[in-house]
Protein backbone atom coordinates (compact mmCIF):
# COMPACT_ATOMS: atom_id res chain seq x y z
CA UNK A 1 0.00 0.00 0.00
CA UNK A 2 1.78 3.52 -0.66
CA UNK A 3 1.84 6.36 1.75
CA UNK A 4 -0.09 9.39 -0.08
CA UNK A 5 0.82 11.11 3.32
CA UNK A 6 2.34 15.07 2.63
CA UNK A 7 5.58 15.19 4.80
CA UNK A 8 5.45 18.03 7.06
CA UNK A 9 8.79 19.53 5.38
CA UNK A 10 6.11 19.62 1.95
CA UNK A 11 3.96 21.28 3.50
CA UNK A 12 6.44 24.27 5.32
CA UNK A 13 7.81 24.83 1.88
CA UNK A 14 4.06 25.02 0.54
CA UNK A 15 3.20 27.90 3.25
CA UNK A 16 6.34 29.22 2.55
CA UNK A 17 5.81 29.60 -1.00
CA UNK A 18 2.59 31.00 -0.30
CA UNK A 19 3.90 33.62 2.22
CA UNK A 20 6.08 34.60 -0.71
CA UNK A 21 3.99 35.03 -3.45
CA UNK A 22 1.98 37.01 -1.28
CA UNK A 23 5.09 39.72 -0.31
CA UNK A 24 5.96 39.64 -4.33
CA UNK A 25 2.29 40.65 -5.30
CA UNK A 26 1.87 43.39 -2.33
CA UNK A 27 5.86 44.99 -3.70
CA UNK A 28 4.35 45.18 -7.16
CA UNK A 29 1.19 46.62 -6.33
CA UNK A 30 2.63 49.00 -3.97
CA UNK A 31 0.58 51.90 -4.01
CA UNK A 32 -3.05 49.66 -3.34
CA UNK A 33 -1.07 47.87 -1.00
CA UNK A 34 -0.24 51.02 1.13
CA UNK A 35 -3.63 52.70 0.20
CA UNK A 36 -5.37 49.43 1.80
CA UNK A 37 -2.92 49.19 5.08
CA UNK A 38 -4.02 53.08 5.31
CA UNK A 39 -7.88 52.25 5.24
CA UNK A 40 -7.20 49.40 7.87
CA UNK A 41 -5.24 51.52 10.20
CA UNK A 42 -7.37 54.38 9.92
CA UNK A 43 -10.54 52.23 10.28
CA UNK A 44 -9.22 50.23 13.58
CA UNK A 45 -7.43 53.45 15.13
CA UNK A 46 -11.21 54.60 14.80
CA UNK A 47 -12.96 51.86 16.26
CA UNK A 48 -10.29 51.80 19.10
CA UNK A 49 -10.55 55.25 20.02
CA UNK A 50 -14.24 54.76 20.01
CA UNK A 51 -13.72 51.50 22.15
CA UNK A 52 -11.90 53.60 24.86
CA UNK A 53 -14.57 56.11 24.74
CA UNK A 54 -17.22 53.89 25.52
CA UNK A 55 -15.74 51.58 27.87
CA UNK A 56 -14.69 54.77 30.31
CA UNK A 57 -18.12 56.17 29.87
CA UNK A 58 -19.26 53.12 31.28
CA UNK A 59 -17.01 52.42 33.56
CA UNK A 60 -17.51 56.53 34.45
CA UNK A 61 -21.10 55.85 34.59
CA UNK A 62 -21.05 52.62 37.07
CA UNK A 63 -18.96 54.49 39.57
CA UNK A 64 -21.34 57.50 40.01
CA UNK A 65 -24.41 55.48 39.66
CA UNK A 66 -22.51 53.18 42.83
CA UNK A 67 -22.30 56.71 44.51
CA UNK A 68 -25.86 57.55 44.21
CA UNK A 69 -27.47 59.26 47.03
CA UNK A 70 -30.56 59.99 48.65
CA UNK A 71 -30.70 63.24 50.70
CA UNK A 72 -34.29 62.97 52.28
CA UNK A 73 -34.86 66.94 53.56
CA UNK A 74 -36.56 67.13 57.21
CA UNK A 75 -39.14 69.93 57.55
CA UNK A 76 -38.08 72.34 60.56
CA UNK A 77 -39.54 72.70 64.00
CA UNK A 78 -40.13 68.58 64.35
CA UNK A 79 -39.15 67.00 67.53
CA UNK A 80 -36.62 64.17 68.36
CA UNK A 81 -39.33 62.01 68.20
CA UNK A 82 -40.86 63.01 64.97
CA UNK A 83 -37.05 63.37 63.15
CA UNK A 84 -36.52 59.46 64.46
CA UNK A 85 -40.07 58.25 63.24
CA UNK A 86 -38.97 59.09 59.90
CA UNK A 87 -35.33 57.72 60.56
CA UNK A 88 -37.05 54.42 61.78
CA UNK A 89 -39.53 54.50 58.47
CA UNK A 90 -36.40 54.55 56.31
CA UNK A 91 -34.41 52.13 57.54
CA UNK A 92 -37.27 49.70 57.04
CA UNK A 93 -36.99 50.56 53.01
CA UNK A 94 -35.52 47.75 50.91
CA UNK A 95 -32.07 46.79 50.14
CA UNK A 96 -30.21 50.17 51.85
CA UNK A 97 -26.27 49.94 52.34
CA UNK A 98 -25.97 53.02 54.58
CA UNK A 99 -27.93 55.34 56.64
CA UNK A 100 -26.60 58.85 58.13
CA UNK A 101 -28.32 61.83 60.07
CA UNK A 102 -27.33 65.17 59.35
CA UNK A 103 -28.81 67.86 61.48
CA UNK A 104 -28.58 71.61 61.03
CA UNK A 105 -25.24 72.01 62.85
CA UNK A 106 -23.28 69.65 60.98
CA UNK A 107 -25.42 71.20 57.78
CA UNK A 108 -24.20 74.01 58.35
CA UNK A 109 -20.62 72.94 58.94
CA UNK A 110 -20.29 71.23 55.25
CA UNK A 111 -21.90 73.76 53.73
CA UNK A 112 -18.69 76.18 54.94
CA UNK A 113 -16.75 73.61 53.93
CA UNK A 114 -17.49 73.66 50.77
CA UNK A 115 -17.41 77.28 50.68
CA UNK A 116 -13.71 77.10 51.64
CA UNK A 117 -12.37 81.12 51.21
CA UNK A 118 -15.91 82.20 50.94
CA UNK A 119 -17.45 81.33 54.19
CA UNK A 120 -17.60 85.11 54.66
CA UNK A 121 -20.93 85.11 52.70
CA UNK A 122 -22.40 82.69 55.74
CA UNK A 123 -22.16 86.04 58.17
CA UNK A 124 -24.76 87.55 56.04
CA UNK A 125 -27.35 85.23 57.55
CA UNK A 126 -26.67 87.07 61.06
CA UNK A 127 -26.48 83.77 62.53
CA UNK A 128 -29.55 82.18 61.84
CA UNK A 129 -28.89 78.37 59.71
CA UNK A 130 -31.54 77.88 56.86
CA UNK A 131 -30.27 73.98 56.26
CA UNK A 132 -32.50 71.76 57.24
CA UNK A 133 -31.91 68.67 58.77
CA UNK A 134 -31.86 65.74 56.67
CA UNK A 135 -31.15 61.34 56.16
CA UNK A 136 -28.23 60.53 53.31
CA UNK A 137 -29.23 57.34 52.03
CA UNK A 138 -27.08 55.11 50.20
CA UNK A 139 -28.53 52.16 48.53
CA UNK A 140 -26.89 48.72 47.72
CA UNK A 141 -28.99 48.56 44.30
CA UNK A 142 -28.73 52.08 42.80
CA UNK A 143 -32.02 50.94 41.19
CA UNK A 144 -34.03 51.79 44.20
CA UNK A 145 -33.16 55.35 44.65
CA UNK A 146 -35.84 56.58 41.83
CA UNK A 147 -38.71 54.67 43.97
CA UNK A 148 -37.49 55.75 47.43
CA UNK A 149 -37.76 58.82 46.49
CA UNK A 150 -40.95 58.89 45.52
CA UNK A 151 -42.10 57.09 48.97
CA UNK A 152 -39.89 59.02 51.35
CA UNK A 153 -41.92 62.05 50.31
CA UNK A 154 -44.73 60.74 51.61
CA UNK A 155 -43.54 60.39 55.45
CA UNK A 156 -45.20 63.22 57.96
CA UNK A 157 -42.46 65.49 58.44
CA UNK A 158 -40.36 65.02 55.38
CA UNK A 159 -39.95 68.50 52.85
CA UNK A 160 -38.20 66.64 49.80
CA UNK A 161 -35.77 64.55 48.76
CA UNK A 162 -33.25 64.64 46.00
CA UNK A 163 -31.13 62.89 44.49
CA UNK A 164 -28.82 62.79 41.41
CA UNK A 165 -30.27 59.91 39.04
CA UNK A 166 -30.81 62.50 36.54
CA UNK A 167 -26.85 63.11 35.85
CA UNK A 168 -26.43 59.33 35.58
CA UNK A 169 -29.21 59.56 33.42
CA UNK A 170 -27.79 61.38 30.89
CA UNK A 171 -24.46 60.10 31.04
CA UNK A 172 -25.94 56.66 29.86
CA UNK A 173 -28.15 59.19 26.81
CA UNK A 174 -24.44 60.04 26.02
CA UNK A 175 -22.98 56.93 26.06
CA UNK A 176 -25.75 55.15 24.11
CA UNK A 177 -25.19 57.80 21.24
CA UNK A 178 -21.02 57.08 21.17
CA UNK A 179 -21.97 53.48 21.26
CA UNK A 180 -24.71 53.42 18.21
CA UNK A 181 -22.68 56.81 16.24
CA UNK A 182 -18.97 54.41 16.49
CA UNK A 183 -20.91 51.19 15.25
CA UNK A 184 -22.37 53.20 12.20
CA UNK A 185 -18.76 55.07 11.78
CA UNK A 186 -16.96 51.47 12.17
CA UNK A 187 -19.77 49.62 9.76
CA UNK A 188 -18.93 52.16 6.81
CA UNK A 189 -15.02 52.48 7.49
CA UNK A 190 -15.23 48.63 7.34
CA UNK A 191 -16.96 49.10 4.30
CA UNK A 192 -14.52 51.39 2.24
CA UNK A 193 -11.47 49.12 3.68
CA UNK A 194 -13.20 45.51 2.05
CA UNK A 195 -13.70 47.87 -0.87
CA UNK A 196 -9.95 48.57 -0.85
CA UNK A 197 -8.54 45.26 0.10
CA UNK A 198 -11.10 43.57 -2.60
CA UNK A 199 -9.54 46.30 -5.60
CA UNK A 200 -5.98 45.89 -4.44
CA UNK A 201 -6.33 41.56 -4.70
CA UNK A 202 -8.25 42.06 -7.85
CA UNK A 203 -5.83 44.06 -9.78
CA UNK A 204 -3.57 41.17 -8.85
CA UNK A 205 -5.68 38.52 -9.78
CA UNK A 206 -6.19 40.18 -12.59
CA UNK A 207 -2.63 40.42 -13.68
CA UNK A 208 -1.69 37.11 -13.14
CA UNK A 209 -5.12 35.89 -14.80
CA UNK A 210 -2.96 34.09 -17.84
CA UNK A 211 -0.80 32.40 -14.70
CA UNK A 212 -4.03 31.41 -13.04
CA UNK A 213 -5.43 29.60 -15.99
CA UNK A 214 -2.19 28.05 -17.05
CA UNK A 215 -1.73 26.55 -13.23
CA UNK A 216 -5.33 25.24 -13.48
CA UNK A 217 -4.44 23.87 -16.69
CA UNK A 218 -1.89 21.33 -14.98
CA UNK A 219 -3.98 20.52 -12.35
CA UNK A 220 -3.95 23.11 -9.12
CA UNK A 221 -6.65 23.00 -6.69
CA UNK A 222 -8.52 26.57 -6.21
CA UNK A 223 -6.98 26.06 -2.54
CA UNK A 224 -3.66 25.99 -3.85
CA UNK A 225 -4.47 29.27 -6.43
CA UNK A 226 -6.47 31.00 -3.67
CA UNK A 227 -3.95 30.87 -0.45
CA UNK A 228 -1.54 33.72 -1.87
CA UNK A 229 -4.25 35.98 -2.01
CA UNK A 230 -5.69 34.91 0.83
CA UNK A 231 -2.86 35.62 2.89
CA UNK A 232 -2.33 39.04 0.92
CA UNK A 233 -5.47 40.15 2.41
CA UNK A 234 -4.88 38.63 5.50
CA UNK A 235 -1.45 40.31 5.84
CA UNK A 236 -3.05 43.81 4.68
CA UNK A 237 -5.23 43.59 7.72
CA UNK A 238 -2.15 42.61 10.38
CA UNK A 239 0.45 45.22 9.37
CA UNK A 240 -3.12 48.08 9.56
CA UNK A 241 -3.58 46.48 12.67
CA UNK A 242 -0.26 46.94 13.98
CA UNK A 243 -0.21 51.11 13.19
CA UNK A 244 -3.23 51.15 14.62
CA UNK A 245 -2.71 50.05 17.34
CA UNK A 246 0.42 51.63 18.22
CA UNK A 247 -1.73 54.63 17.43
CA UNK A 248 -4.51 53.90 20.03
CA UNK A 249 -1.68 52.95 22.63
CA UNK A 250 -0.19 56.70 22.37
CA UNK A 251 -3.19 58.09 22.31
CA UNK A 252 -4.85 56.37 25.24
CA UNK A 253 -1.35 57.25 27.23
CA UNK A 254 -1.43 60.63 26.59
CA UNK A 255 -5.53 60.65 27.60
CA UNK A 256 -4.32 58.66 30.68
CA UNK A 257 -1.40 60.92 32.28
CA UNK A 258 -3.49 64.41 31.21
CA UNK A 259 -6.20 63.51 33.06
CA UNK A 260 -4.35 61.44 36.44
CA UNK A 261 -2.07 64.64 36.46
CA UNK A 262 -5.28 67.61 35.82
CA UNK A 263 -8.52 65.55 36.30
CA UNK A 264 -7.45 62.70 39.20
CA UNK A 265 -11.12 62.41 40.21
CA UNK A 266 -12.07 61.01 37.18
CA UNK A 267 -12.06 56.99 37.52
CA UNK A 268 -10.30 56.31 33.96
CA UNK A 269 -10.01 52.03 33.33
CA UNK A 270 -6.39 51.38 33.39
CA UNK A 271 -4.25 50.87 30.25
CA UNK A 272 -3.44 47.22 31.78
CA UNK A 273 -5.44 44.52 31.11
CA UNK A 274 -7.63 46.77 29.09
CA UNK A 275 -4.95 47.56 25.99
CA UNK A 276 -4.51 43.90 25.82
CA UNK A 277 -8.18 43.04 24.82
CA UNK A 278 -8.39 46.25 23.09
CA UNK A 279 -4.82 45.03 21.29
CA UNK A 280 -6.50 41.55 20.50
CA UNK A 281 -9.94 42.79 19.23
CA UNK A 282 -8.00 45.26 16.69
CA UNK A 283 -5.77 42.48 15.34
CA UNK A 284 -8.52 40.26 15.04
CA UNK A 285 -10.71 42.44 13.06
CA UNK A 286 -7.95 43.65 10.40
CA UNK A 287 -7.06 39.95 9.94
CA UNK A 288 -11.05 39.32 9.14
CA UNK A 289 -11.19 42.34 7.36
CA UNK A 290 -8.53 41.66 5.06
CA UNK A 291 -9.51 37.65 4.35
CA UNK A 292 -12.94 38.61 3.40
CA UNK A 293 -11.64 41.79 1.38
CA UNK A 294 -9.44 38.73 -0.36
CA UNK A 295 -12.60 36.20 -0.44
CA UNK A 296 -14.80 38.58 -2.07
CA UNK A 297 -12.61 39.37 -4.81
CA UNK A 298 -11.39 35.79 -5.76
CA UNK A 299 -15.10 34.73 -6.11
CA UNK A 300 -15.30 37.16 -9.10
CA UNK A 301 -11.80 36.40 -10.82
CA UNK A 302 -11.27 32.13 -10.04
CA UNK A 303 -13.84 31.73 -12.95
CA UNK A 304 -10.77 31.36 -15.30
């Protein structure tokens, strides 16, 4: 019986071959070649950059929305008793991670605080504190503040309450409108790069169309004709991937120390492990790109 197995050293010279006929046709179509590793690097350093946006809005957004409080506003002139009736009515609410009084006094003390230089204007009041007493309510589920609200309001000797669901709120309007306005930019930039890929493995195609024919002539699978082109594309898409990535990393380390050094408050995601699924997602999509780029335009030209 005879082997008809392919010896592994066959089949490293077969890649290899393919690897080079690749390089040759990407040298002698070099300016598609560089106009389609443009596209790719532009399109991923856009979809990164949009990636980072998103993921610290998010990330932005979880860490107020964690912060959430209640301030439930005490109407003046109750007693002890009345001010704890309400303190014992709120504690019995659902699914609440902390509880603190505030009365006027230590109202009044914050509120300087806050004022820092300017707690000169407080001496226009001639001594007389406005603050009301009030219960800060933090909430393990931030979900609950929005209802509390509503029923706090309802308890004899509570004025209002507030809280700050509505900044959250819009935060997530804002992020929702980077999310869906970055898919759309990403869908047509993906779009105009398989357009680019496709043209630049076409005109190669097409100049080797004679070769092509000739090697199906003697016998070559479409596998074997197909591979060079296939790894064209899929090489396109790597070295794109590669600027644009470097790209993303420099930007993303600039955004990183301006803000730590200017805007420390802000709770940016940090570079590490983030850049490394940010790093993989980008090289994964510019090798896709670039093998259906290659696919789509060897369905046209194998009819030889």
């Amino acid at each position: 019986m005879i082997d008809c197995e392919v010896p592994n050293s066959m089949k490293l010279r077969t890649f290899g071959y393919f690897v080079k006929e690749a390089i040759k046709s990407m040298s002698r179509n070099g300016l598609m070649t560089l106009a389609s590793i443009s596209t790719v690097a532009l399109s991923l350093f856009i979809l990164g950059v949009f990636t980072c946006g998103v993921v610290n809005l998010n990330n932005l957004a979880s860490n107020l929305e964690n912060q959430v409080e209640l301030s439930v506003y005490m109407k003046d002139g109750l007693t002890t008793q009345q001010t704890m009736e309400v303190g014992k009515k709120i504690k019995a609410l659902p699914d609440i991670r902390k509880l603190e009084f505030i009365n006027k006094a230590d109202a009044m003390k914050r509120f300087k605080q806050r004022l820092g230089d300017q707690q000169g204007l407080v001496d226009a009041l001639n001594g007389t504190n406005p603050l009301p007493a009030s219960y800060v309510i933090t909430f393990n589920n931030p979900e609950e503040v929005k209802n509390a609200a509503k029923l706090v309001t309802t308890f004899p000797g509570v004025e209002s309450a507030h809280y700050g669901q509505d900044v959250i709120e819009q935060i997530f309007k804002i992020t929702e409108v980077i999310r869906y306005g970055g898919m759309a930019l990403i869908a047509f930039l993906a779009g105009a790069t398989l357009f680019i890929i496709s043209n630049t493995i076409r005109l190669t195609v097409f100049a080797r169309r004679k070769e092509i024919a000739i090697m199906k002539y003697v016998g070559a699978t479409n596998w074997f004709i197909r591979w060079p082109f296939l790894i064209e594309g899929m090489l396109l898409g790597f070295i794109g991937a590669i600027i644009a990535a470097a790209c993303v990393w420099e930007f993303y380390h600039f955004v990183t120390v301006e803000v730590e050094s200017s805007l420390a408050f802000l709770p940016l995601v940090p570079m590490f492990p983030f850049f490394y699924n940010l790093g993989a997602i980008l090289f994964g999509v510019g090798i896709v790109v670039g093998a259906i780029g290659s696919t789509i335009s060897l369905k046209q030209y194998m009819k030889v």
